[in-house]
C-alpha atoms as a PDB file:
ATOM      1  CA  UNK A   1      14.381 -43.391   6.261  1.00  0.00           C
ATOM      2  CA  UNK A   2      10.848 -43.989   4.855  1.00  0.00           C
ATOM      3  CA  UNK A   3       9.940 -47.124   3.194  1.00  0.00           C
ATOM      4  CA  UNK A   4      10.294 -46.143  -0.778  1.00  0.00           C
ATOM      5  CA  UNK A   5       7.755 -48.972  -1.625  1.00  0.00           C
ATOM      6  CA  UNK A   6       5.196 -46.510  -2.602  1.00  0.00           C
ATOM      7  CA  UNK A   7       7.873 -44.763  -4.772  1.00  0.00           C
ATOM      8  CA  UNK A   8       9.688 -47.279  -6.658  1.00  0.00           C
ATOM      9  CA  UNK A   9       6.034 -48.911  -7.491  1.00  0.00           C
ATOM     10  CA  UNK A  10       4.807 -45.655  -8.827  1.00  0.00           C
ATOM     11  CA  UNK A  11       5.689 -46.664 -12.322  1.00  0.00           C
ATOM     12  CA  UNK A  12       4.101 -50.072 -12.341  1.00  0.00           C
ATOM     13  CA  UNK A  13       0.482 -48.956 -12.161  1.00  0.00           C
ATOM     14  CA  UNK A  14      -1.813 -48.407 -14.818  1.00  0.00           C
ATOM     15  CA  UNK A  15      -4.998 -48.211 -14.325  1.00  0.00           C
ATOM     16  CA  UNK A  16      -7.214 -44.795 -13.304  1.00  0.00           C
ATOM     17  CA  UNK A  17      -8.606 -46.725 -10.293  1.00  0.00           C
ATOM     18  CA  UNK A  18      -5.044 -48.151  -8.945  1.00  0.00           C
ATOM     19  CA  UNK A  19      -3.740 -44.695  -9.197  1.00  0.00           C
ATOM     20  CA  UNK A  20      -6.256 -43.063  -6.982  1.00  0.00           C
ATOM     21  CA  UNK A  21      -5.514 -46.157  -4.619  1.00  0.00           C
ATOM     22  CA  UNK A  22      -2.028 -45.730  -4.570  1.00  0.00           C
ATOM     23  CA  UNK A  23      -2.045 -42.252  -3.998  1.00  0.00           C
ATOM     24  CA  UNK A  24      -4.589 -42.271  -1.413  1.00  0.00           C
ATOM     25  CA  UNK A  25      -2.711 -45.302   0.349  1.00  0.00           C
ATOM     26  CA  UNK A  26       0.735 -43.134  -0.099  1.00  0.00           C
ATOM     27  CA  UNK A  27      -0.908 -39.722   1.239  1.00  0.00           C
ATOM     28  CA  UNK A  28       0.409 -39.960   4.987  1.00  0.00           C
ATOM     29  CA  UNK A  29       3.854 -40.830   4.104  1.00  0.00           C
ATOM     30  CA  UNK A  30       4.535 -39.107   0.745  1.00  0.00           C
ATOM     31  CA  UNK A  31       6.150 -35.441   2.096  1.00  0.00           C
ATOM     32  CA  UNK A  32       8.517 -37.382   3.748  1.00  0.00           C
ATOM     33  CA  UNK A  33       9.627 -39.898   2.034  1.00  0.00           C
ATOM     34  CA  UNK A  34       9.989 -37.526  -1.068  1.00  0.00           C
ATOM     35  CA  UNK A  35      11.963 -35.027   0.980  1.00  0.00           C
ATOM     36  CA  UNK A  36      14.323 -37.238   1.912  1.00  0.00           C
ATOM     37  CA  UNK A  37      14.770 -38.703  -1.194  1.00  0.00           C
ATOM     38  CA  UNK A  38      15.742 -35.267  -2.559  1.00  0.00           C
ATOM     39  CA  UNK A  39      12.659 -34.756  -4.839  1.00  0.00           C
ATOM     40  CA  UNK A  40      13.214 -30.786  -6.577  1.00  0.00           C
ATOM     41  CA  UNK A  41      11.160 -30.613  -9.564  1.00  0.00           C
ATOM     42  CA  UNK A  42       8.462 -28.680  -7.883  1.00  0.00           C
ATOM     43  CA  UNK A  43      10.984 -25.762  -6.529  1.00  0.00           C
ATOM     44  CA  UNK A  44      12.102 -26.240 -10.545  1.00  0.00           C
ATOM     45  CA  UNK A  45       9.008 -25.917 -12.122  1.00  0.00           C
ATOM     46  CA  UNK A  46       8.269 -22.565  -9.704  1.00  0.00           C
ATOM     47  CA  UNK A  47      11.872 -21.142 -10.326  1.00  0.00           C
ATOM     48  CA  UNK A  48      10.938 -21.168 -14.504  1.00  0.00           C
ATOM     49  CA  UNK A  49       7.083 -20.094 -14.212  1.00  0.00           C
ATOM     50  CA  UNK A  50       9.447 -17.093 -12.337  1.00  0.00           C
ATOM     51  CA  UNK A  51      12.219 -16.760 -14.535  1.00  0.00           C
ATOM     52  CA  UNK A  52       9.873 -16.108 -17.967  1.00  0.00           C
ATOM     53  CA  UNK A  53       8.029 -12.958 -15.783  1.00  0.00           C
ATOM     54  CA  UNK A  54       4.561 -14.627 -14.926  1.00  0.00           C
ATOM     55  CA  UNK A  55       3.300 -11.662 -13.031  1.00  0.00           C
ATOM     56  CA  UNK A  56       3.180 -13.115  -9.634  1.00  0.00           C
ATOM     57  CA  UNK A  57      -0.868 -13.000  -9.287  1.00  0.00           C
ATOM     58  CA  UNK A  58      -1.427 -14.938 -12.019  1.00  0.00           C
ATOM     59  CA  UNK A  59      -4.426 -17.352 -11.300  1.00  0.00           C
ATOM     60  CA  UNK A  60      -2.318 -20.821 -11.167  1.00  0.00           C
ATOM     61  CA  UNK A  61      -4.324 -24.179 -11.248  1.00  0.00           C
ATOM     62  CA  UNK A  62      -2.433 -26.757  -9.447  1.00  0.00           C
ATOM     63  CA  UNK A  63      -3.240 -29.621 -11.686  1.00  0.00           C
ATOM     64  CA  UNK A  64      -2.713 -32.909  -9.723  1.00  0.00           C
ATOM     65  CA  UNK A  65      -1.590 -30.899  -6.404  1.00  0.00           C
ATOM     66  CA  UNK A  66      -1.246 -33.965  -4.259  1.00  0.00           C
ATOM     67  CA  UNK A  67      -0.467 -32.361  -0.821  1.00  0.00           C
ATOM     68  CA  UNK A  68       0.626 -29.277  -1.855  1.00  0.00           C
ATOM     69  CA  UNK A  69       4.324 -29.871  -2.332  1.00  0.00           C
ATOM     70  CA  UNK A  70       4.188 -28.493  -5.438  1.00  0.00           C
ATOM     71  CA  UNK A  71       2.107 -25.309  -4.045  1.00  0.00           C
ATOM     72  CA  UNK A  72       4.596 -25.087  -1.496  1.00  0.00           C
ATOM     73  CA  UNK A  73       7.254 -24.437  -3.967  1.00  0.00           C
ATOM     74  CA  UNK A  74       4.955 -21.974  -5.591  1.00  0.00           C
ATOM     75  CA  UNK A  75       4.477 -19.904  -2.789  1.00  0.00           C
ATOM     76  CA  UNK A  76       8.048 -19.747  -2.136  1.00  0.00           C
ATOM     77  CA  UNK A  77       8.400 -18.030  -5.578  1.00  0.00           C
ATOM     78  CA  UNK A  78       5.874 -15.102  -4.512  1.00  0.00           C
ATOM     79  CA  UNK A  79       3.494 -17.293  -6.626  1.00  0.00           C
ATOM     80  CA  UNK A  80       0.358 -17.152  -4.121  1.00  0.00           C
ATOM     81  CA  UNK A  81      -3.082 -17.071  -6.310  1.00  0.00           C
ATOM     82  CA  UNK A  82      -3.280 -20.588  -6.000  1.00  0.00           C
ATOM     83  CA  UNK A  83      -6.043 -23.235  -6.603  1.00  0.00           C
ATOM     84  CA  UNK A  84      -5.476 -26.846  -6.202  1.00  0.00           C
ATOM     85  CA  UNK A  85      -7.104 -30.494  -7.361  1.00  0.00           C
ATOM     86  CA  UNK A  86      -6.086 -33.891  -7.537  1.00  0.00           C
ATOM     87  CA  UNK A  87      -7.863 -37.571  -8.082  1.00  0.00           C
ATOM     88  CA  UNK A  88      -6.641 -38.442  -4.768  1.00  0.00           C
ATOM     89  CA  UNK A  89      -9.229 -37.110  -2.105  1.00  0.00           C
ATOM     90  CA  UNK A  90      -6.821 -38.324   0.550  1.00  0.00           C
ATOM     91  CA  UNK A  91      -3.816 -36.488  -1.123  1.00  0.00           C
ATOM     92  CA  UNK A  92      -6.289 -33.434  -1.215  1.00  0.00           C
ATOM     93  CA  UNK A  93      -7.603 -33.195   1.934  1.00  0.00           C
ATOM     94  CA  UNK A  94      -4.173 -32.927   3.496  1.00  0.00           C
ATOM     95  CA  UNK A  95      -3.604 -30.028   0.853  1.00  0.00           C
ATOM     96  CA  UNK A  96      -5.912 -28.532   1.599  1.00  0.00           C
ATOM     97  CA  UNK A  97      -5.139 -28.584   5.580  1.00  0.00           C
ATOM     98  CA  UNK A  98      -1.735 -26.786   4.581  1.00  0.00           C
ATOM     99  CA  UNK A  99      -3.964 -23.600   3.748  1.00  0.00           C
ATOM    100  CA  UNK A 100      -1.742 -22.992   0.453  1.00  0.00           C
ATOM    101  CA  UNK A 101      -4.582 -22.960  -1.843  1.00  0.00           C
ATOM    102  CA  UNK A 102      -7.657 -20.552  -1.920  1.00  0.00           C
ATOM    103  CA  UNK A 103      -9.715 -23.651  -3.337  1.00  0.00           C
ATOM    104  CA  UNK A 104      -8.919 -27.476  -3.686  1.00  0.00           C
ATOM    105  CA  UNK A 105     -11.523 -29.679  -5.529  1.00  0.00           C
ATOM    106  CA  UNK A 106     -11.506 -33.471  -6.531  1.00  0.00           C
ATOM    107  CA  UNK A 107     -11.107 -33.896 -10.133  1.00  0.00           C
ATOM    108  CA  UNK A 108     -12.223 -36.981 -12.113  1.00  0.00           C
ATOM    109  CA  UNK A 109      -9.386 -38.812 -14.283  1.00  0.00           C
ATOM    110  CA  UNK A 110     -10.129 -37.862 -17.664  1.00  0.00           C
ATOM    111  CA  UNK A 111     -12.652 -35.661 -17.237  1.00  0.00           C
ATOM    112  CA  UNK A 112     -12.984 -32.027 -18.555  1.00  0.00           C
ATOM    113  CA  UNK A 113     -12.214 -29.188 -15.619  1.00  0.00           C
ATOM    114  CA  UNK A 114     -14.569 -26.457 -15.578  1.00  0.00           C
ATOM    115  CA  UNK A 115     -12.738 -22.361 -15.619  1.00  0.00           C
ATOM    116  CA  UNK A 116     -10.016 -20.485 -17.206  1.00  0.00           C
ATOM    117  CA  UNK A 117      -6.105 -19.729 -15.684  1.00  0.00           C
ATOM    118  CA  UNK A 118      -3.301 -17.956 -16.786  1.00  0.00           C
ATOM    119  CA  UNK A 119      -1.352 -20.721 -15.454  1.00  0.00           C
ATOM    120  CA  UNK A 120      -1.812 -24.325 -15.193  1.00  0.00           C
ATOM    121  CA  UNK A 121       0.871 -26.704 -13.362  1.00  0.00           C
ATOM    122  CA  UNK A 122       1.124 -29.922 -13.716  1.00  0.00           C
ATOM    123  CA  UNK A 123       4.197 -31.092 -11.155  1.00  0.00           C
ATOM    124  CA  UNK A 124       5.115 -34.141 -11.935  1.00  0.00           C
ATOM    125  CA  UNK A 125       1.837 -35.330 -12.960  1.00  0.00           C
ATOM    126  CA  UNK A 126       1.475 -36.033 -16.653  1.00  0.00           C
ATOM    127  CA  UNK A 127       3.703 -39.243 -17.269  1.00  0.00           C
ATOM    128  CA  UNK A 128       4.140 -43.308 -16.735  1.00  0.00           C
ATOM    129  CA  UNK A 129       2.121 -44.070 -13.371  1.00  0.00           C
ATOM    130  CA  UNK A 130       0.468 -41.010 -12.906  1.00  0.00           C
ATOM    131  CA  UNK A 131      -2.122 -39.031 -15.686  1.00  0.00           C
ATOM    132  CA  UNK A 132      -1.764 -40.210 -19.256  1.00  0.00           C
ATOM    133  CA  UNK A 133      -0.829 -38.022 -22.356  1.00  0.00           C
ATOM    134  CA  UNK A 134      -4.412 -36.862 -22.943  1.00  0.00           C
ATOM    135  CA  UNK A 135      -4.162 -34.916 -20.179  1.00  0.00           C
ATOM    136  CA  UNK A 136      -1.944 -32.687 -21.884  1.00  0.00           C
ATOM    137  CA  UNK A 137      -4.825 -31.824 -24.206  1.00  0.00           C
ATOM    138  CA  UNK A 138      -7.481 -30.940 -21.021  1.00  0.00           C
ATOM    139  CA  UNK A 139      -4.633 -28.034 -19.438  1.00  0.00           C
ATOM    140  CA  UNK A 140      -4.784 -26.787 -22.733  1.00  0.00           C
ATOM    141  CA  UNK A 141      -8.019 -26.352 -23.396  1.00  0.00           C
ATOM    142  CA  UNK A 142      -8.196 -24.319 -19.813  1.00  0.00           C
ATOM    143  CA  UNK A 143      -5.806 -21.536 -20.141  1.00  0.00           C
ATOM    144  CA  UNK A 144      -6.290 -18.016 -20.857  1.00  0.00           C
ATOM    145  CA  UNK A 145      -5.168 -16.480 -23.997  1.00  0.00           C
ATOM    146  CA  UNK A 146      -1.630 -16.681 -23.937  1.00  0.00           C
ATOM    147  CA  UNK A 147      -1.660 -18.400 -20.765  1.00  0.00           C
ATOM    148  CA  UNK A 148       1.371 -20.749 -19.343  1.00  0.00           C
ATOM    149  CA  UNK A 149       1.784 -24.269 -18.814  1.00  0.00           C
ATOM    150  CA  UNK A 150       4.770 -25.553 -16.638  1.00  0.00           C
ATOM    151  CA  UNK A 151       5.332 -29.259 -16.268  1.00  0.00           C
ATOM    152  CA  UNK A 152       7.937 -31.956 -16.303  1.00  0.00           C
ATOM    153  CA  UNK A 153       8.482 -34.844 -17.923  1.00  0.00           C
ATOM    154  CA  UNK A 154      10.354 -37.132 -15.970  1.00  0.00           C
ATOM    155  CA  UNK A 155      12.628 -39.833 -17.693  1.00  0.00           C
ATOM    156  CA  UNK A 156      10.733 -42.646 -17.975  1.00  0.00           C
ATOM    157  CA  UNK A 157       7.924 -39.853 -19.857  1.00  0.00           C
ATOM    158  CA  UNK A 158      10.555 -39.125 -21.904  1.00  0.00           C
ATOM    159  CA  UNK A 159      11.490 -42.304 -23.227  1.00  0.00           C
ATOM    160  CA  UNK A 160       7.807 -42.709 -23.729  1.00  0.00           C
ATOM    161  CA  UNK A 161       7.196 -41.235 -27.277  1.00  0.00           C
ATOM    162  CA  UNK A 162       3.512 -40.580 -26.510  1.00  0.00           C
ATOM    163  CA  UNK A 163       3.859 -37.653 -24.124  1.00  0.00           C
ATOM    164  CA  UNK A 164       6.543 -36.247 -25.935  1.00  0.00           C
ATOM    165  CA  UNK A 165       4.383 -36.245 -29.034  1.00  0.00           C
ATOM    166  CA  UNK A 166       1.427 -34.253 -26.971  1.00  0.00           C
ATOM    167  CA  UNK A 167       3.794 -31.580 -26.712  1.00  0.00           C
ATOM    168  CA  UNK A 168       4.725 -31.671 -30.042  1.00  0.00           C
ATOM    169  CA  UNK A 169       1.440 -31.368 -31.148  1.00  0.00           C
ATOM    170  CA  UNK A 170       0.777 -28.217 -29.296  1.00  0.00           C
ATOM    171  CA  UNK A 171       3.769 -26.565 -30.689  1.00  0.00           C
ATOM    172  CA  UNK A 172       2.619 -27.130 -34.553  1.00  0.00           C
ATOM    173  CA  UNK A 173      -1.078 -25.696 -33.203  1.00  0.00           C
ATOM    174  CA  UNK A 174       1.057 -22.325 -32.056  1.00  0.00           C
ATOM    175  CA  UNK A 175       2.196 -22.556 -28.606  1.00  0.00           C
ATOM    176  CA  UNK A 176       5.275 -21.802 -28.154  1.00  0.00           C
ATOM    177  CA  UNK A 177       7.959 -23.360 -25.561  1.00  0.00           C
ATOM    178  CA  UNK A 178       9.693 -20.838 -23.276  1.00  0.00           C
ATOM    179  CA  UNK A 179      11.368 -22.182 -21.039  1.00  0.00           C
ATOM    180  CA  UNK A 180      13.334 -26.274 -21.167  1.00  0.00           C
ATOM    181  CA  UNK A 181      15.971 -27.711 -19.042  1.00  0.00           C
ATOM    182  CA  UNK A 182      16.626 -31.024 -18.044  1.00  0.00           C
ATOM    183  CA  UNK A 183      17.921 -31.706 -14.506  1.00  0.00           C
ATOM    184  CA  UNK A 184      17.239 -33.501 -10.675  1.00  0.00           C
ATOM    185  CA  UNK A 185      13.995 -34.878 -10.279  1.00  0.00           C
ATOM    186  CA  UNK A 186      14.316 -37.300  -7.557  1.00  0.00           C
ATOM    187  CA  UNK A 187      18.132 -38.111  -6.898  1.00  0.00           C
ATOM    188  CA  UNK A 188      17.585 -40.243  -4.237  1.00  0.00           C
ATOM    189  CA  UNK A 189      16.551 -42.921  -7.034  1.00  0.00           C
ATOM    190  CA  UNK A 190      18.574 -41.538  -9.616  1.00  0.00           C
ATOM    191  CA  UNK A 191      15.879 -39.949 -12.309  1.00  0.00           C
ATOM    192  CA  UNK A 192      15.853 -36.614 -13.754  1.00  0.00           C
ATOM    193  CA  UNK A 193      13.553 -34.383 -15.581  1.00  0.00           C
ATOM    194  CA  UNK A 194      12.671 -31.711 -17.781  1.00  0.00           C
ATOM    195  CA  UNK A 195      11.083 -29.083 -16.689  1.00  0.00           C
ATOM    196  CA  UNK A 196       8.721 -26.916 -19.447  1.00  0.00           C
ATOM    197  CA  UNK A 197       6.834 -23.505 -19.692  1.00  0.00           C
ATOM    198  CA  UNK A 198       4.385 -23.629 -22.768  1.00  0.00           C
ATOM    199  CA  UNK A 199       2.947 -20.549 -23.220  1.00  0.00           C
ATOM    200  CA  UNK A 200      -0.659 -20.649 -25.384  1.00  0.00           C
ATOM    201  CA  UNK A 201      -1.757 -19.284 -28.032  1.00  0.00           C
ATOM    202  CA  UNK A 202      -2.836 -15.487 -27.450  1.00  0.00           C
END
Protein backbone atom coordinates (compact mmCIF):
# COMPACT_ATOMS: atom_id res chain seq x y z
CA UNK A 1 0.00 0.00 0.00
CA UNK A 2 1.36 3.57 -0.51
CA UNK A 3 2.89 5.45 2.23
CA UNK A 4 -0.19 7.85 3.48
CA UNK A 5 2.43 10.38 4.87
CA UNK A 6 1.56 12.85 2.28
CA UNK A 7 -2.16 12.30 3.18
CA UNK A 8 -2.52 12.31 6.79
CA UNK A 9 -0.10 15.61 6.75
CA UNK A 10 -2.36 17.32 4.33
CA UNK A 11 -4.15 19.07 7.11
CA UNK A 12 -1.15 20.35 8.99
CA UNK A 13 0.04 22.86 6.41
CA UNK A 14 -0.69 26.33 6.17
CA UNK A 15 1.07 28.33 4.34
CA UNK A 16 0.54 29.17 0.26
CA UNK A 17 4.22 28.21 -0.30
CA UNK A 18 4.13 24.72 1.79
CA UNK A 19 1.09 23.83 -0.13
CA UNK A 20 2.56 24.13 -3.54
CA UNK A 21 5.54 22.08 -1.94
CA UNK A 22 3.55 19.47 -0.70
CA UNK A 23 1.63 18.99 -3.62
CA UNK A 24 4.39 19.11 -5.96
CA UNK A 25 6.43 16.62 -3.61
CA UNK A 26 3.04 14.33 -3.48
CA UNK A 27 2.41 14.53 -7.44
CA UNK A 28 4.05 11.03 -8.39
CA UNK A 29 2.38 9.12 -5.75
CA UNK A 30 -1.00 10.85 -5.20
CA UNK A 31 -3.42 8.64 -7.87
CA UNK A 32 -2.40 5.84 -6.08
CA UNK A 33 -2.30 6.26 -2.87
CA UNK A 34 -5.80 8.02 -3.07
CA UNK A 35 -7.24 5.11 -5.02
CA UNK A 36 -6.45 2.81 -2.69
CA UNK A 37 -7.50 4.63 0.06
CA UNK A 38 -11.00 4.74 -1.48
CA UNK A 39 -11.09 8.53 -2.22
CA UNK A 40 -14.94 9.18 -4.18
CA UNK A 41 -15.73 12.71 -3.87
CA UNK A 42 -14.67 13.50 -7.34
CA UNK A 43 -17.06 10.65 -9.04
CA UNK A 44 -19.60 12.56 -6.31
CA UNK A 45 -19.17 15.89 -7.24
CA UNK A 46 -19.59 14.70 -11.24
CA UNK A 47 -22.67 12.43 -10.39
CA UNK A 48 -24.58 15.95 -8.86
CA UNK A 49 -23.17 18.55 -11.57
CA UNK A 50 -25.23 15.45 -13.64
CA UNK A 51 -28.10 14.90 -11.62
CA UNK A 52 -29.31 18.93 -11.60
CA UNK A 53 -29.18 18.71 -15.84
CA UNK A 54 -25.87 20.73 -16.55
CA UNK A 55 -26.07 20.29 -20.26
CA UNK A 56 -23.13 18.12 -20.78
CA UNK A 57 -20.97 20.85 -22.87
CA UNK A 58 -21.00 23.17 -20.39
CA UNK A 59 -17.52 24.96 -20.26
CA UNK A 60 -16.25 23.42 -16.72
CA UNK A 61 -13.11 25.05 -15.04
CA UNK A 62 -11.35 22.51 -13.05
CA UNK A 63 -10.37 24.71 -10.21
CA UNK A 64 -7.38 23.09 -8.38
CA UNK A 65 -7.35 19.95 -10.93
CA UNK A 66 -4.30 18.34 -9.43
CA UNK A 67 -3.77 15.39 -11.89
CA UNK A 68 -6.91 15.20 -13.25
CA UNK A 69 -8.65 12.82 -10.89
CA UNK A 70 -11.25 14.98 -10.57
CA UNK A 71 -11.48 15.47 -14.58
CA UNK A 72 -11.41 11.91 -14.79
CA UNK A 73 -14.58 11.61 -12.93
CA UNK A 74 -15.95 14.33 -15.10
CA UNK A 75 -15.46 12.72 -18.19
CA UNK A 76 -16.97 9.65 -16.98
CA UNK A 77 -20.23 11.67 -16.54
CA UNK A 78 -20.26 12.72 -20.41
CA UNK A 79 -18.85 15.97 -18.85
CA UNK A 80 -15.94 16.57 -21.55
CA UNK A 81 -15.52 20.58 -22.16
CA UNK A 82 -12.96 20.62 -19.72
CA UNK A 83 -10.20 23.14 -18.69
CA UNK A 84 -7.91 22.56 -15.88
CA UNK A 85 -5.39 24.64 -13.31
CA UNK A 86 -3.80 24.11 -10.18
CA UNK A 87 -0.83 25.90 -7.94
CA UNK A 88 1.02 22.78 -8.26
CA UNK A 89 2.97 22.84 -11.68
CA UNK A 90 4.07 19.31 -10.89
CA UNK A 91 0.42 18.18 -10.14
CA UNK A 92 -0.38 19.97 -13.54
CA UNK A 93 1.93 18.79 -15.78
CA UNK A 94 0.93 15.21 -15.14
CA UNK A 95 -2.75 16.49 -15.86
CA UNK A 96 -2.14 17.64 -18.40
CA UNK A 97 -0.21 14.38 -19.85
CA UNK A 98 -3.66 12.50 -19.20
CA UNK A 99 -5.08 14.61 -22.25
CA UNK A 100 -8.48 15.19 -20.18
CA UNK A 101 -8.39 18.83 -20.44
CA UNK A 102 -8.45 21.07 -23.64
CA UNK A 103 -6.22 23.64 -21.56
CA UNK A 104 -4.34 23.40 -18.13
CA UNK A 105 -2.66 26.63 -16.79
CA UNK A 106 -0.78 27.40 -13.44
CA UNK A 107 -2.76 29.56 -11.27
CA UNK A 108 -1.33 31.81 -8.52
CA UNK A 109 -2.81 31.25 -4.83
CA UNK A 110 -4.99 34.06 -4.32
CA UNK A 111 -4.91 35.56 -7.35
CA UNK A 112 -7.85 36.59 -9.65
CA UNK A 113 -8.40 33.95 -12.82
CA UNK A 114 -8.97 35.58 -15.99
CA UNK A 115 -12.57 34.14 -18.24
CA UNK A 116 -16.06 33.16 -17.70
CA UNK A 117 -17.64 29.23 -17.19
CA UNK A 118 -20.83 27.86 -16.75
CA UNK A 119 -19.25 25.61 -14.37
CA UNK A 120 -16.53 25.88 -11.96
CA UNK A 121 -15.28 22.73 -9.78
CA UNK A 122 -13.52 22.88 -7.05
CA UNK A 123 -12.84 18.92 -5.94
CA UNK A 124 -11.77 18.87 -2.85
CA UNK A 125 -9.94 22.00 -2.96
CA UNK A 126 -11.42 24.79 -0.89
CA UNK A 127 -10.80 23.67 2.85
CA UNK A 128 -8.08 23.10 5.90
CA UNK A 129 -4.65 22.33 4.00
CA UNK A 130 -5.54 23.14 0.70
CA UNK A 131 -7.11 26.87 -0.70
CA UNK A 132 -8.57 29.06 2.01
CA UNK A 133 -12.23 30.41 2.21
CA UNK A 134 -11.52 33.40 -0.04
CA UNK A 135 -11.33 31.29 -2.68
CA UNK A 136 -14.87 30.75 -2.57
CA UNK A 137 -15.31 34.42 -3.47
CA UNK A 138 -12.73 34.19 -6.83
CA UNK A 139 -15.14 30.94 -8.47
CA UNK A 140 -17.76 33.24 -7.96
CA UNK A 141 -16.80 36.06 -9.46
CA UNK A 142 -15.98 33.70 -12.74
CA UNK A 143 -19.17 32.08 -13.62
CA UNK A 144 -21.62 32.82 -16.18
CA UNK A 145 -24.98 34.08 -15.39
CA UNK A 146 -26.59 31.44 -13.65
CA UNK A 147 -23.64 29.37 -13.82
CA UNK A 148 -22.82 26.24 -11.31
CA UNK A 149 -20.44 25.69 -8.69
CA UNK A 150 -19.86 22.05 -7.36
CA UNK A 151 -17.53 21.50 -4.46
CA UNK A 152 -17.10 19.69 -1.20
CA UNK A 153 -16.43 20.47 1.99
CA UNK A 154 -14.76 17.83 3.68
CA UNK A 155 -15.14 17.41 7.57
CA UNK A 156 -12.52 19.08 8.98
CA UNK A 157 -14.00 22.33 6.44
CA UNK A 158 -16.97 21.77 8.03
CA UNK A 159 -16.13 22.07 11.49
CA UNK A 160 -14.31 25.13 10.35
CA UNK A 161 -16.99 27.94 10.59
CA UNK A 162 -15.13 30.10 8.06
CA UNK A 163 -15.83 28.15 4.89
CA UNK A 164 -19.13 27.36 5.88
CA UNK A 165 -19.82 31.05 6.33
CA UNK A 166 -18.45 31.76 2.51
CA UNK A 167 -21.22 29.77 1.44
CA UNK A 168 -23.54 31.34 3.47
CA UNK A 169 -22.72 34.50 2.25
CA UNK A 170 -23.37 33.64 -1.30
CA UNK A 171 -26.74 32.34 -0.55
CA UNK A 172 -28.01 35.81 1.14
CA UNK A 173 -26.31 37.58 -2.26
CA UNK A 174 -28.92 35.13 -4.38
CA UNK A 175 -27.36 31.96 -5.28
CA UNK A 176 -29.14 29.37 -4.65
CA UNK A 177 -27.99 25.69 -3.44
CA UNK A 178 -29.19 22.79 -5.63
CA UNK A 179 -27.87 20.09 -4.88
CA UNK A 180 -26.28 18.85 -0.81
CA UNK A 181 -25.45 15.51 0.51
CA UNK A 182 -23.06 14.45 2.86
CA UNK A 183 -21.24 11.12 2.33
CA UNK A 184 -17.54 9.08 1.62
CA UNK A 185 -14.80 11.24 1.00
CA UNK A 186 -11.83 9.23 1.73
CA UNK A 187 -12.84 6.00 3.78
CA UNK A 188 -9.66 4.66 3.92
CA UNK A 189 -9.00 7.40 6.78
CA UNK A 190 -12.39 7.62 7.85
CA UNK A 191 -13.61 11.38 6.65
CA UNK A 192 -16.59 12.28 4.78
CA UNK A 193 -17.93 15.14 2.87
CA UNK A 194 -20.48 17.20 1.46
CA UNK A 195 -20.76 17.55 -1.77
CA UNK A 196 -22.56 21.09 -3.22
CA UNK A 197 -23.97 22.55 -6.56
CA UNK A 198 -24.42 26.43 -6.16
CA UNK A 199 -25.96 27.71 -8.95
CA UNK A 200 -25.32 31.82 -9.52
CA UNK A 201 -27.18 34.39 -9.83
CA UNK A 202 -28.77 34.67 -13.48
Amino acid sequence: MADKKYLTSTYDIETSDEIRDHYNEWSESYDRELEEHGYVTPQRCAQALKSVGTPPNSLILDFGCGTGVSGAAFHHEGFTNLIGCDVSSEMLRLATDKGLYQQTFIIEPGAKVEGKYDVVAAVGVIGVGAAPPEAFDIVMQILNPGGRFVFSYNDKALSDPRFTKKLTEHIKKGASLIFEEHGDHIPGIGLFSTVYVLQAPA
